[in-house]
N, C-alpha and C. Protein backbone atom coordinates (compact mmCIF):
# COMPACT_ATOMS: atom_id res chain seq x y z
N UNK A 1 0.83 -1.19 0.00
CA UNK A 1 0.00 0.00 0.00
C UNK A 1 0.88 1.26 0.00
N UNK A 2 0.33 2.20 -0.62
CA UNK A 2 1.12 3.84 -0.47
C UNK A 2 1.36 4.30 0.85
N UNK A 3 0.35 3.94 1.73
CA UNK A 3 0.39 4.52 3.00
C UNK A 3 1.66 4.39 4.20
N UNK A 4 1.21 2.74 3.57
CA UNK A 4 2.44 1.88 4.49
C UNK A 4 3.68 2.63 3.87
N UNK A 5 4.21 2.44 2.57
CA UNK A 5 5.44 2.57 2.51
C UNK A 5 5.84 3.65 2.51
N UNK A 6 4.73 4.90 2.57
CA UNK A 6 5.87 6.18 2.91
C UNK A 6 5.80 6.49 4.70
N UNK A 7 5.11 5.88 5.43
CA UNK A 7 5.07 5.72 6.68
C UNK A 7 6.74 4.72 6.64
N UNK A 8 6.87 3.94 6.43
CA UNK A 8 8.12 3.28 6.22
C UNK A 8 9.45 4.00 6.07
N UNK A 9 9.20 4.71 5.11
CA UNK A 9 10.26 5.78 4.31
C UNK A 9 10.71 6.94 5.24
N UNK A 10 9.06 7.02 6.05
CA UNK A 10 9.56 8.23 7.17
C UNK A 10 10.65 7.45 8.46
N UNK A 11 10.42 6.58 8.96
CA UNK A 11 11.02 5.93 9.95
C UNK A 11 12.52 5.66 9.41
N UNK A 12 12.87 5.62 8.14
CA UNK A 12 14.80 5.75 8.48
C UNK A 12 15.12 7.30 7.63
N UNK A 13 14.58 8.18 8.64
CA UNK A 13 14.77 9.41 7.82
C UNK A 13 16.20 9.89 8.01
N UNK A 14 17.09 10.85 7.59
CA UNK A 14 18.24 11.40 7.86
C UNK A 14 18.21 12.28 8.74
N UNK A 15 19.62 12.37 9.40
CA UNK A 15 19.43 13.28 10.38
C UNK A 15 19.27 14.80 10.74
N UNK A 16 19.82 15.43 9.32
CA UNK A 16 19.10 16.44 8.87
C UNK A 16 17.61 16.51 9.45
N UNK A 17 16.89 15.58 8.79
CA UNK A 17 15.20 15.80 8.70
C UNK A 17 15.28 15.28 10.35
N UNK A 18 15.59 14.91 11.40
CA UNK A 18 15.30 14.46 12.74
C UNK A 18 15.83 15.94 13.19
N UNK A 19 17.15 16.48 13.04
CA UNK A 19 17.37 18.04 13.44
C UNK A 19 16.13 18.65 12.70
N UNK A 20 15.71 19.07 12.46
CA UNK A 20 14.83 20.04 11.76
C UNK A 20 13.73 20.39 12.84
N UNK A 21 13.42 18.82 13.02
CA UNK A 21 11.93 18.65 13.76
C UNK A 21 12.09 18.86 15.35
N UNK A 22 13.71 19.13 15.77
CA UNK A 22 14.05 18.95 16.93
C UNK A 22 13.12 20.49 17.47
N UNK A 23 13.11 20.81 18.64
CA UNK A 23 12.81 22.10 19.11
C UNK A 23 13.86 22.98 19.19
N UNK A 24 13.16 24.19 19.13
CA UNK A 24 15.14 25.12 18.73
C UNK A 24 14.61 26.13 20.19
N UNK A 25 15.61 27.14 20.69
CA UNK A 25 15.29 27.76 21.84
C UNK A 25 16.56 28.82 21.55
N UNK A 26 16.65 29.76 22.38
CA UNK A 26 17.91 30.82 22.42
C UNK A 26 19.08 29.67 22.34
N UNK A 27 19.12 29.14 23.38
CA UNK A 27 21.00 28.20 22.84
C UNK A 27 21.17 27.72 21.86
N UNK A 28 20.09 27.22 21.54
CA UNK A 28 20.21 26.22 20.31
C UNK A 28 19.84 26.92 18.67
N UNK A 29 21.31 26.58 18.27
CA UNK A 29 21.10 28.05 16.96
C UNK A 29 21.19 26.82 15.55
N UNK A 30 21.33 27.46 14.26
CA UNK A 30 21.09 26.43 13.38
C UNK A 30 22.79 25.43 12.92
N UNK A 31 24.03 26.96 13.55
CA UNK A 31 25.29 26.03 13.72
C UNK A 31 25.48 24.79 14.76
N UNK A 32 24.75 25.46 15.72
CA UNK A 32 25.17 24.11 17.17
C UNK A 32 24.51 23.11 16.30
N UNK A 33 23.21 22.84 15.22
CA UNK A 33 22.45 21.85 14.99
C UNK A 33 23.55 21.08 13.79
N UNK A 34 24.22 22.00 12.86
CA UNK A 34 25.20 21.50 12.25
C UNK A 34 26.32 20.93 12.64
N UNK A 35 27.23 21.50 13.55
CA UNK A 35 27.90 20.74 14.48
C UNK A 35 27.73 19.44 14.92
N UNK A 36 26.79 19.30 15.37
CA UNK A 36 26.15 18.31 16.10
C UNK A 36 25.84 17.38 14.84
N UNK A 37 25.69 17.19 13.63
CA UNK A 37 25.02 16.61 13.16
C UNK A 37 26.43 16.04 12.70
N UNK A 38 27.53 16.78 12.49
CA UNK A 38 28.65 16.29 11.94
C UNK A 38 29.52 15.99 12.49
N UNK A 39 28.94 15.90 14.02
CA UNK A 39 30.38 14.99 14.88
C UNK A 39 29.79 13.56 14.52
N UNK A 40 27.83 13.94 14.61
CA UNK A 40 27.29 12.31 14.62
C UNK A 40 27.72 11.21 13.74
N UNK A 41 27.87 12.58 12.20
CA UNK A 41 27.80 11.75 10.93
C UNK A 41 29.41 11.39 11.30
N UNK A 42 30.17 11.86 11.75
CA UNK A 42 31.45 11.54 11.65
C UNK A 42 31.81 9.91 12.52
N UNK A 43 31.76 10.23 13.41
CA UNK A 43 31.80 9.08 14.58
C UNK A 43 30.74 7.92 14.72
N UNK A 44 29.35 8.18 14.25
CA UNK A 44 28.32 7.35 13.88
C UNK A 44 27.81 6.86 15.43
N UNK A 45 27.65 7.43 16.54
CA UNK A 45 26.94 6.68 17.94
C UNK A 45 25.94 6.26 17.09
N UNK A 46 24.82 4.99 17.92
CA UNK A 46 23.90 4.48 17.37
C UNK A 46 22.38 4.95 18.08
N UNK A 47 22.87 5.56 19.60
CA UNK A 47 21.87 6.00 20.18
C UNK A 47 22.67 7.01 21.41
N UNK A 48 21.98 7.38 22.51
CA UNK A 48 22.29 8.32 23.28
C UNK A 48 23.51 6.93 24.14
N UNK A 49 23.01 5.86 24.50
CA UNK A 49 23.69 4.93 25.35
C UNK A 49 25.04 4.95 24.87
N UNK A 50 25.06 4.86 23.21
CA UNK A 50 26.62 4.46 23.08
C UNK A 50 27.10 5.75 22.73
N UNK A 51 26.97 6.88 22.95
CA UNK A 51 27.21 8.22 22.66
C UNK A 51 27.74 8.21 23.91
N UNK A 52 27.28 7.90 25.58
CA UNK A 52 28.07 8.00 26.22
C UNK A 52 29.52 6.99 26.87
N UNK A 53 29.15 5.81 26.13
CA UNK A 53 30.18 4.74 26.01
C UNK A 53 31.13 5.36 25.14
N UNK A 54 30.96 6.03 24.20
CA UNK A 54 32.15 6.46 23.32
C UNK A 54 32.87 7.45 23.89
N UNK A 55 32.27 8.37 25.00
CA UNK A 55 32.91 9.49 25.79
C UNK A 55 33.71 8.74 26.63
N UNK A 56 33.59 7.46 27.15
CA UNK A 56 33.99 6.97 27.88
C UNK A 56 35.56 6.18 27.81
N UNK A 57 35.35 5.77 26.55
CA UNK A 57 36.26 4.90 25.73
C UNK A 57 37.67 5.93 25.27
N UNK A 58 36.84 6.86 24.32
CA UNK A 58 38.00 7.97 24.29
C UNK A 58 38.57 8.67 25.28
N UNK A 59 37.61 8.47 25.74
CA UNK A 59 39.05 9.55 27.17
C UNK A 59 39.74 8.43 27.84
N UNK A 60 39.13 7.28 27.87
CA UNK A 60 40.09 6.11 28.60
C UNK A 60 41.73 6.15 27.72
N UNK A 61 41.32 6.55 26.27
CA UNK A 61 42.45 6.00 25.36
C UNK A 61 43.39 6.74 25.17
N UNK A 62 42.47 8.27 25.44
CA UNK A 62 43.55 9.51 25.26
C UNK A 62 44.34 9.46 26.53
N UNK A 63 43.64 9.02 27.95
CA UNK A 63 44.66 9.27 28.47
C UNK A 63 45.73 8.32 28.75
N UNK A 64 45.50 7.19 28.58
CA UNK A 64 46.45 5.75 28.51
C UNK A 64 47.77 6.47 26.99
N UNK A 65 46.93 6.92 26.12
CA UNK A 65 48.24 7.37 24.90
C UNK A 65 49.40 8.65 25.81
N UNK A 66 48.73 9.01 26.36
CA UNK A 66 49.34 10.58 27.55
C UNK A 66 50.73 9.72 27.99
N UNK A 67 50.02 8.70 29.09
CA UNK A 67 50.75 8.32 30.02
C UNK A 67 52.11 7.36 28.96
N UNK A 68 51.62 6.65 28.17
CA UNK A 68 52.67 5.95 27.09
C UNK A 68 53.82 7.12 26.63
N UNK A 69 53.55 7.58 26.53
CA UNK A 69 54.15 9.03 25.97
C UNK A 69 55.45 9.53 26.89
N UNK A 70 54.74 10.04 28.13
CA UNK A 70 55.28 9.78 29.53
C UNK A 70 56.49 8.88 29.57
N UNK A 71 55.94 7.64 29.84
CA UNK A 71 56.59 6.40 30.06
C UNK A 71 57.99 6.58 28.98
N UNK A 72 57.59 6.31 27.34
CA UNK A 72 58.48 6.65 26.50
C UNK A 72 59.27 7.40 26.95
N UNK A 73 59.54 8.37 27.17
CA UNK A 73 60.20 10.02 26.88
C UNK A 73 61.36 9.66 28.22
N UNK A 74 60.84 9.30 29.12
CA UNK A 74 61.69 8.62 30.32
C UNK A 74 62.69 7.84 30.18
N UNK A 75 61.68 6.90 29.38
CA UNK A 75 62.97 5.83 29.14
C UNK A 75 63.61 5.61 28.19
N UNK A 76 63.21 6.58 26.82
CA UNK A 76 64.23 6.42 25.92
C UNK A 76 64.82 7.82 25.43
N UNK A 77 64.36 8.71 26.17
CA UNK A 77 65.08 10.01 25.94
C UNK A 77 65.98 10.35 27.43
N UNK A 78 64.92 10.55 28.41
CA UNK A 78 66.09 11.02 29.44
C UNK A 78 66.96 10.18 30.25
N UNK A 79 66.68 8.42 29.63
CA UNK A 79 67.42 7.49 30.68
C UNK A 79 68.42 7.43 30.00
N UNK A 80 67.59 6.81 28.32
CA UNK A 80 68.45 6.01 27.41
C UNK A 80 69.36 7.01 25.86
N UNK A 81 69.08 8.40 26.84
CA UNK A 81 69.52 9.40 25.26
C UNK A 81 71.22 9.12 25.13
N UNK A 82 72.10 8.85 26.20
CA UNK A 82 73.22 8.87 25.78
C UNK A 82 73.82 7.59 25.44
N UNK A 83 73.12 6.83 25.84
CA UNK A 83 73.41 5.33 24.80
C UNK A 83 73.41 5.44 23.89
N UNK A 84 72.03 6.30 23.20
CA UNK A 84 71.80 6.41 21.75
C UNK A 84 72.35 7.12 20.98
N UNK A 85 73.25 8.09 21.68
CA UNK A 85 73.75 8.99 20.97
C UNK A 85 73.69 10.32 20.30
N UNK A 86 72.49 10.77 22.10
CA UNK A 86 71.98 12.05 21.61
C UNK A 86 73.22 13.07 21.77
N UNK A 87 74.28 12.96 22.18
CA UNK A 87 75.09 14.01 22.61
C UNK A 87 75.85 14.18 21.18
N UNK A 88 75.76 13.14 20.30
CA UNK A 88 76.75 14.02 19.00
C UNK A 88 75.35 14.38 18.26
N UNK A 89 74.27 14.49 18.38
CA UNK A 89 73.36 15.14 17.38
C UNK A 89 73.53 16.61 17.26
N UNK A 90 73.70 17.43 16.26
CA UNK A 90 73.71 18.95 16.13
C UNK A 90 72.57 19.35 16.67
N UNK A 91 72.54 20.87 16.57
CA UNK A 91 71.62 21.21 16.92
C UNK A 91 71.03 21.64 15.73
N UNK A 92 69.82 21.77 15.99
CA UNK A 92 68.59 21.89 14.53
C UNK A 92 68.80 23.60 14.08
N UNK A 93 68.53 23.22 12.92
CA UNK A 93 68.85 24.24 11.62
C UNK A 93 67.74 25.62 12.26
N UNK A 94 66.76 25.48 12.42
CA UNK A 94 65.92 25.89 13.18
C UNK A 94 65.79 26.38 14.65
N UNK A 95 66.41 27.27 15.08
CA UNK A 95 66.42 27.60 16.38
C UNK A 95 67.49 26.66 17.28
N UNK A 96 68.22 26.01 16.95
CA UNK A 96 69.49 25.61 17.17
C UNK A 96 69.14 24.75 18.50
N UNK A 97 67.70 24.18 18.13
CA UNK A 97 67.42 23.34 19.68
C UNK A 97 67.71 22.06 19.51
N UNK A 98 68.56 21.52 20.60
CA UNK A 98 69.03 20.25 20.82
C UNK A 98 68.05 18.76 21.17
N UNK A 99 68.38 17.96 21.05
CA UNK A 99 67.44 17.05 20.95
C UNK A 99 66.33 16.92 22.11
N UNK A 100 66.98 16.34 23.15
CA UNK A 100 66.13 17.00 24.82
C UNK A 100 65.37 18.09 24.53
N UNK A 101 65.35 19.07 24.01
CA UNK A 101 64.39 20.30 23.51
C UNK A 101 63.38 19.86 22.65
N UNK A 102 64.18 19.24 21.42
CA UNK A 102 63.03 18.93 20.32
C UNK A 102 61.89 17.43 20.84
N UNK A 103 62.68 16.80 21.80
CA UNK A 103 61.85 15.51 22.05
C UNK A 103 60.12 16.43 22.84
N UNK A 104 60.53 17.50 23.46
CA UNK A 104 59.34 18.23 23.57
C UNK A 104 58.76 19.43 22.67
N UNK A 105 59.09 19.74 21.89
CA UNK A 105 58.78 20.57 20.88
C UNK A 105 57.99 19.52 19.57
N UNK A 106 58.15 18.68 18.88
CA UNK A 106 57.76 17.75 18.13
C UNK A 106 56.51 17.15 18.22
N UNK A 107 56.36 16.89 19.56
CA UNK A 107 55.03 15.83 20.35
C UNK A 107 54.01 17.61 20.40
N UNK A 108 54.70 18.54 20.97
CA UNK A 108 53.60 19.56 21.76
C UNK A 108 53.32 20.39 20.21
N UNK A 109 53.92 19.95 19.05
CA UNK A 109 53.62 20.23 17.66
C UNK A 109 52.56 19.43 17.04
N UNK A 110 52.60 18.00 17.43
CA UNK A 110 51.80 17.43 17.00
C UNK A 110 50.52 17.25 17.64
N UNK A 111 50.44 17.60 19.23
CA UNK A 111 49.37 17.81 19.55
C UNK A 111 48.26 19.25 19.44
N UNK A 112 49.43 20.39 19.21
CA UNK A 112 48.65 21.79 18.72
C UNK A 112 48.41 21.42 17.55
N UNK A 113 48.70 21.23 15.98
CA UNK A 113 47.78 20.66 14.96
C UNK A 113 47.09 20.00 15.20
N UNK A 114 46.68 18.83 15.79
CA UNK A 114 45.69 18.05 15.67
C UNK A 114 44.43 18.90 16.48
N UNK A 115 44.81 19.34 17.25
CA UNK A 115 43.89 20.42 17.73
C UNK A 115 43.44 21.14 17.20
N UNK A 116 43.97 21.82 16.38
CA UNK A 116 43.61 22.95 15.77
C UNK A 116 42.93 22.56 14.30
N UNK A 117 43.68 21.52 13.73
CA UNK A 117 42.70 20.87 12.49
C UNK A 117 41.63 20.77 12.88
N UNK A 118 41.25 19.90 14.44
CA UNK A 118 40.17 19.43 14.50
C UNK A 118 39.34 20.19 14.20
N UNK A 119 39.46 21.46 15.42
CA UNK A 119 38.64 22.51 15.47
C UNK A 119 38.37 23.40 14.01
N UNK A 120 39.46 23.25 13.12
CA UNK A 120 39.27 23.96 11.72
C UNK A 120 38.37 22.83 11.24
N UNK A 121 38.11 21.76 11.23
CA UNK A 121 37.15 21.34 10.62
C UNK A 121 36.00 21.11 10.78
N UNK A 122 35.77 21.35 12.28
CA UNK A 122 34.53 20.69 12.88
C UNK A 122 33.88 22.66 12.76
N UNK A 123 34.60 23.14 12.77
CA UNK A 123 33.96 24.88 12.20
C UNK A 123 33.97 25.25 11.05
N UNK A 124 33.99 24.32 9.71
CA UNK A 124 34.99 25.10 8.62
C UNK A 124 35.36 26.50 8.21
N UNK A 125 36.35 26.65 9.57
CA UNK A 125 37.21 27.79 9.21
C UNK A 125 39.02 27.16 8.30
N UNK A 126 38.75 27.49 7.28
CA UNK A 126 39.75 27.41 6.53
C UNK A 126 41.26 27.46 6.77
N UNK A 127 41.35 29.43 7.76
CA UNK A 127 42.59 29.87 8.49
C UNK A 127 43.11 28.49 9.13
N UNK A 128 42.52 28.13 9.95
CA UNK A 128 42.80 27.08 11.11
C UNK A 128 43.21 26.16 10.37
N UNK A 129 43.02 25.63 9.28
CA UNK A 129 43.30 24.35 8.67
C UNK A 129 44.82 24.92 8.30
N UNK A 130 44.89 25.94 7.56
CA UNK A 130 45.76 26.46 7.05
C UNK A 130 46.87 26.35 7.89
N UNK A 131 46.53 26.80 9.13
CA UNK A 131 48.09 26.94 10.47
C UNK A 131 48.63 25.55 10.77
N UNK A 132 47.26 24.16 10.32
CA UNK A 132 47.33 23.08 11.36
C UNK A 132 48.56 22.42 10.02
N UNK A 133 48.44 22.87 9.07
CA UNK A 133 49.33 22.11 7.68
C UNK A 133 50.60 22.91 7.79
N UNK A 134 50.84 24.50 8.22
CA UNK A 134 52.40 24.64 8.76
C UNK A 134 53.26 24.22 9.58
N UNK A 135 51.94 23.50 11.22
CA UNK A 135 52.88 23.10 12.10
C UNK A 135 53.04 21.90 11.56
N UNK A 136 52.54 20.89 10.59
CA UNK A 136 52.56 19.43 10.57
C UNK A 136 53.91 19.83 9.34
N UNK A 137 54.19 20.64 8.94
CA UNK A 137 55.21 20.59 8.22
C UNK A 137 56.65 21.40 8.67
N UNK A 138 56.03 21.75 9.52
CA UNK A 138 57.36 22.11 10.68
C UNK A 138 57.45 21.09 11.49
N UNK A 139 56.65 19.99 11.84
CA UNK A 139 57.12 18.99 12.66
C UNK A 139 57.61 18.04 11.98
N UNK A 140 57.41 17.68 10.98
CA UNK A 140 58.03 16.67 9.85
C UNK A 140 59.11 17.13 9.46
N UNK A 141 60.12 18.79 9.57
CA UNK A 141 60.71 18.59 9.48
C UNK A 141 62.31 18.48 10.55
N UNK A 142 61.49 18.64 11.64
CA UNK A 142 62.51 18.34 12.64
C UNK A 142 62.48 16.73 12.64
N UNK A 143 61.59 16.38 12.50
CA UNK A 143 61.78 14.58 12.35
C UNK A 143 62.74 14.06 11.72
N UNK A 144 62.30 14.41 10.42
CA UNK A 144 63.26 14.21 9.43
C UNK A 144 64.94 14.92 9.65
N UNK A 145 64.87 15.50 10.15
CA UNK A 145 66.43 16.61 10.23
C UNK A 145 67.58 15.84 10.64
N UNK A 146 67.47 14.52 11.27
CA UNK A 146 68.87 14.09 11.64
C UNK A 146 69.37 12.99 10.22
N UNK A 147 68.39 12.72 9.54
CA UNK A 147 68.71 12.24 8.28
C UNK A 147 69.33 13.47 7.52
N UNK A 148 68.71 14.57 7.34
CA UNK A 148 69.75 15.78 6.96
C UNK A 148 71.02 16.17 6.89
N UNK A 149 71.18 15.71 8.11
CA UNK A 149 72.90 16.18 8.66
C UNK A 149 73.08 14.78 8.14
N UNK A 150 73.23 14.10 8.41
CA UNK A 150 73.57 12.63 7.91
C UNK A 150 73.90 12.62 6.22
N UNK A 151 72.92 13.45 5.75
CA UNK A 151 73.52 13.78 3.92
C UNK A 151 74.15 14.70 3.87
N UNK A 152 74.40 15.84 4.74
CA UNK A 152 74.53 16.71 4.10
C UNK A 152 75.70 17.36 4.89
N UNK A 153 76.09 16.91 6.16
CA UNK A 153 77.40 17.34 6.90
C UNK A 153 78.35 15.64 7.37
N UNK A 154 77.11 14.63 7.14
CA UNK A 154 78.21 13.76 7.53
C UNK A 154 78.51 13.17 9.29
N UNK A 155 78.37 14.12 10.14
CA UNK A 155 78.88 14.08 11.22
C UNK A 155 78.27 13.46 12.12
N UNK A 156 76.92 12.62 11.16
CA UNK A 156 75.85 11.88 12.17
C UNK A 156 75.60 10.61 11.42
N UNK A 157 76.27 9.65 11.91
CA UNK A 157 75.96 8.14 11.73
C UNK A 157 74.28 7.64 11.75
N UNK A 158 74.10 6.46 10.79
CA UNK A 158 73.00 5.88 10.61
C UNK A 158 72.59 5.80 11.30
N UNK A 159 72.67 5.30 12.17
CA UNK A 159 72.21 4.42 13.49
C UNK A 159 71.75 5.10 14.45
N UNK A 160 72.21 6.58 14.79
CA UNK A 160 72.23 7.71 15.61
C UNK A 160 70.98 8.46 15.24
N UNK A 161 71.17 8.24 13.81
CA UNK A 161 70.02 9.53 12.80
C UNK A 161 68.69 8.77 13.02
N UNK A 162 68.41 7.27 12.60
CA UNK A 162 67.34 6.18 12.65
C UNK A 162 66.79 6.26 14.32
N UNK A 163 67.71 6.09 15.43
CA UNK A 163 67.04 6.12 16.53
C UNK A 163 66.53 7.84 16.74
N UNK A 164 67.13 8.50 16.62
CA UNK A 164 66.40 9.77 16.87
C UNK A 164 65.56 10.47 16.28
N UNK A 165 65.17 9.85 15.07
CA UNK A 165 64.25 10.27 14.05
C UNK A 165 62.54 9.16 14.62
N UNK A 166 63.28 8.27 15.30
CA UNK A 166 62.52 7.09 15.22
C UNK A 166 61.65 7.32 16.88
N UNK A 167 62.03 7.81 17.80
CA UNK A 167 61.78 8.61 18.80
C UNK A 167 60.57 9.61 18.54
N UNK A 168 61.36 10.39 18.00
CA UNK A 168 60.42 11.62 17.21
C UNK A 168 58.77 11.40 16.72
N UNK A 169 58.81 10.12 15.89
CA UNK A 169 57.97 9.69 15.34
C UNK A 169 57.00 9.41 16.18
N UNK A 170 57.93 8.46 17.28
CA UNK A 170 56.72 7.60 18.41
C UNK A 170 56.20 8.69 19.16
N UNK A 171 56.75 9.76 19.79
CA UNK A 171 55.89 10.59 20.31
C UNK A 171 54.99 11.53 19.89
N UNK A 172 55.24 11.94 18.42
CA UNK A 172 54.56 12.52 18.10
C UNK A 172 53.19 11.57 17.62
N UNK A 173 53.19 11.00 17.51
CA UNK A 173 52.68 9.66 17.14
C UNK A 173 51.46 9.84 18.44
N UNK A 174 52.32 9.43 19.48
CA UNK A 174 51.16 9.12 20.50
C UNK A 174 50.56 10.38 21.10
N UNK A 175 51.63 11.53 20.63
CA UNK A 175 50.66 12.79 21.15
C UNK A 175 49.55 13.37 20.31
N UNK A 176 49.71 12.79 18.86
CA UNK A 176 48.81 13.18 17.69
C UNK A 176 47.24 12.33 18.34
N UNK A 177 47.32 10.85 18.08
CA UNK A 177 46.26 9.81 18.62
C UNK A 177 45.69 10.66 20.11
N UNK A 178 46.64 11.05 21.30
CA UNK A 178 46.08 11.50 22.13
C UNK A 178 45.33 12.66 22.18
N UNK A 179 45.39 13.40 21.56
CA UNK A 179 44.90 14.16 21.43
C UNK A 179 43.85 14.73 20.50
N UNK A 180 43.57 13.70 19.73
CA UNK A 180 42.48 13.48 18.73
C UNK A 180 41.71 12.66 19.36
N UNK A 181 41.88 11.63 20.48
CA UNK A 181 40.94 11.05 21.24
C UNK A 181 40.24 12.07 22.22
N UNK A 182 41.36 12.75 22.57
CA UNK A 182 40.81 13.55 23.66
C UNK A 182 39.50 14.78 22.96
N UNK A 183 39.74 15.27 22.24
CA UNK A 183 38.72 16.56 21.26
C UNK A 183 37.54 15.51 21.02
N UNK A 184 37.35 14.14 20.52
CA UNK A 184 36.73 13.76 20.06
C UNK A 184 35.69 13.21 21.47
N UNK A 185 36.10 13.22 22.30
CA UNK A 185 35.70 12.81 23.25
C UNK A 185 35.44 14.34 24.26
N UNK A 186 35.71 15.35 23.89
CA UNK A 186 34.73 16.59 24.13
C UNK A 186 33.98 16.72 23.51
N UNK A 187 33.49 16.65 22.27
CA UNK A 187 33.24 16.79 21.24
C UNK A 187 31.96 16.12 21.47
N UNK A 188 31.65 14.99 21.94
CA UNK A 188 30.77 13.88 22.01
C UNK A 188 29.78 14.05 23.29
N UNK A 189 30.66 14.65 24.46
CA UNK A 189 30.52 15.37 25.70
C UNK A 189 29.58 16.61 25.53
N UNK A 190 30.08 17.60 24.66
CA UNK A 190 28.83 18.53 24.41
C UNK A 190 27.72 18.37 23.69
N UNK A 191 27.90 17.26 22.64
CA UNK A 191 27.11 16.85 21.99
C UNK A 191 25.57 16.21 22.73
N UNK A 192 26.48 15.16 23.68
CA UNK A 192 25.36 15.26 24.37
C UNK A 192 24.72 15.50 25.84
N UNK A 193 25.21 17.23 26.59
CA UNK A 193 24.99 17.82 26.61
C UNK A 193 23.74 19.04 26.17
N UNK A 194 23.94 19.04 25.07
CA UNK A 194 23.17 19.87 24.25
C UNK A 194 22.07 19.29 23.82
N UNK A 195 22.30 17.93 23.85
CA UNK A 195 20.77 16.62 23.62
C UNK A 195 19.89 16.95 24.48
N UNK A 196 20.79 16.69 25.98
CA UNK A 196 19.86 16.61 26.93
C UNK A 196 19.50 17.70 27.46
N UNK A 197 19.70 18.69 27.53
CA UNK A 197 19.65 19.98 27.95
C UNK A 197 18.48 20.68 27.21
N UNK A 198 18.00 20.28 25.73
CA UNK A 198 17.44 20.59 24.87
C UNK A 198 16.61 19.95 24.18
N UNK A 199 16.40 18.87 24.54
CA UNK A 199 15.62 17.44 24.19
C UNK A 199 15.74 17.68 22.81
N UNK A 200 16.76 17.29 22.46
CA UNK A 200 16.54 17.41 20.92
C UNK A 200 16.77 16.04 20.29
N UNK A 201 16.59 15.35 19.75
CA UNK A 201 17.07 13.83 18.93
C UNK A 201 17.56 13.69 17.78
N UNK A 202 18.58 13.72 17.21
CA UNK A 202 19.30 13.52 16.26
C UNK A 202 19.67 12.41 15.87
N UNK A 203 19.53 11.14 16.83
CA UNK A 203 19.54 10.02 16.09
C UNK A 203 18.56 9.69 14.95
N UNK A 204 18.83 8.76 13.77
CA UNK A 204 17.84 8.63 13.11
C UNK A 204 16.50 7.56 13.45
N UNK A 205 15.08 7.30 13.94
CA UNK A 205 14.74 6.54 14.38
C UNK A 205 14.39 5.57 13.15
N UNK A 206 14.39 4.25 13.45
CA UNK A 206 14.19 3.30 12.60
C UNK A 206 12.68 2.44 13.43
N UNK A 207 11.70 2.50 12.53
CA UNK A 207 10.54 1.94 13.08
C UNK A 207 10.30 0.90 12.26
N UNK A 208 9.44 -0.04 12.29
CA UNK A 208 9.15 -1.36 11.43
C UNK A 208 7.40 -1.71 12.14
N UNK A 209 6.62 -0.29 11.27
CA UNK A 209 5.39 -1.25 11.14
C UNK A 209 4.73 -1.75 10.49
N UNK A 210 4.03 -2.57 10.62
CA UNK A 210 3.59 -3.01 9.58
C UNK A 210 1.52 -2.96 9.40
N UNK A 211 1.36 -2.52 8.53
CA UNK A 211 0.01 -2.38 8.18
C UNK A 211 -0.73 -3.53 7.32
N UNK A 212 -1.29 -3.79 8.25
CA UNK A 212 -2.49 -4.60 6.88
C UNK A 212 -3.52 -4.58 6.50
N UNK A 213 -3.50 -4.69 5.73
CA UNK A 213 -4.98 -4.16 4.87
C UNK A 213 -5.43 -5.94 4.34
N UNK A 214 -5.94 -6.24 5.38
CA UNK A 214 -6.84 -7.60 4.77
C UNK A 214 -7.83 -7.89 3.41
N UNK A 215 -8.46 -6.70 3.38
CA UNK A 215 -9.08 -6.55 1.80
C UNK A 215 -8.36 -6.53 1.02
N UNK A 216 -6.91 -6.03 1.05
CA UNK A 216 -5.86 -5.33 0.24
C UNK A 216 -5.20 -7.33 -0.09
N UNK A 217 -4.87 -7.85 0.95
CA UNK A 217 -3.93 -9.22 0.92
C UNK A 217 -4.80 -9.93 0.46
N UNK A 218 -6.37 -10.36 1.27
CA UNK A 218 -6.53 -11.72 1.34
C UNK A 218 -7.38 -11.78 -0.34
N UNK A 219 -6.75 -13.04 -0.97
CA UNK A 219 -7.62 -12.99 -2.42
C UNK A 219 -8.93 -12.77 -2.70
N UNK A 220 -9.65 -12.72 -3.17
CA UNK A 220 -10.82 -12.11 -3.40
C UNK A 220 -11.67 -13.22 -3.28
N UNK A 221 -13.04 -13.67 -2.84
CA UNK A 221 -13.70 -14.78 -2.28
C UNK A 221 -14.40 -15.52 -4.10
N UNK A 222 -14.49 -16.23 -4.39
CA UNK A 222 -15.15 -16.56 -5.09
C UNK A 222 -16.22 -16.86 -5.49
């Protein structure tokens, strides 16, 4: 029947059309509704329950990546740096900072871009994207920099250049992940916030009824 199936059609509507119908009030403007619609579409919760399981999960992960980070930096920069051979590394072409410097400059690079992308995208402000692609290319190139000297002065062995490049990587590494767990997991926090505060529903509801029309099914009597 017609009836049934656009009654059907309405029940997996998009979330667009579920924002629309939500109630709007002074806080609630037509960006917070966009926002909101594009952390959903991004991350996909399935309902309010696992919207707060996912707040839960990410901040468990961001901060377990924190503490790894931590742990790292201890033991292979300030226990294990002169085994490795941080004391013949030059100092960077760039502000002439020594490795102990850059092992914190690199990570606190990779966690201000990821920040700041986020936020450039989850606003599309452009600027912001723009700054988050200078620091990721100012941090790639202190990474890269002890392979540099290694071509290009010589005075830094393979082995020296590979572990300290390789350092670099892991923390920035775990400060990038941490900190993309962590936004995403504010992110999810105001989200719903702003649900409940505002009764608004943005999930899409999925209903399954079914209509029958017995005149419509049963064959015609003879």
């Amino acid at each position: 029947m017609v009836l049934g199936e656009d009654i059907r059609n309405e029940g997996h509507s998009s979330l667009s059309s579920a924002s629309v119908a939500a109630p709007m009030d002074d806080t609630t403007n037509q960006v917070s509704l966009e926002m909101m619609e594009s952390v959903i579409q991004r991350l996909q919760p399935k309902d309010r329950h696992e919207l707060r399981e996912m707040i839960t999960q990410r901040g468990v992960i961001s901060g377990g990546m924190i503490s790894c980070a931590v742990l790292f930096w201890l033991v292979a920069v300030q226990k294990g740096g002169d085994a490795l051979g941080d004391n013949g590394l030059p100092g960077s072409m760039i502000g002439n900072f020594g490795f102990n410097e850059l092992s914190f400059i690199v990570p606190g690079i990779a966690l201000l871009s990821t920040l700041i992308m986020s936020i450039g995208r989850e606003r599309g402000h452009g600027i912001l994207s723009n700054v988050a692609g200078i620091l990721v290319i100012l941090g790639v190139f202190f990474i890269i920099e002890p392979f540099g000297h290694l071509i290009l002065t010589g005075n830094v062995d393979i082995q020296t250049a590979l572990f300290a490049s390789g350092r670099l990587i892991i923390l920035a590494a775990l400060l990038h992940l941490a900190s993309r767990f962590f936004f995403d997991a504010m992110l999810l926090q105001w989200v719903r916030e702003l649900i409940l505060s505002n009764n608004i529903d943005l999930f899409p509801v999925q209903t399954d009824i079914d209509y029958e029309g017995q005149a419509d099914e049963q064959p015609p009597l003879a």
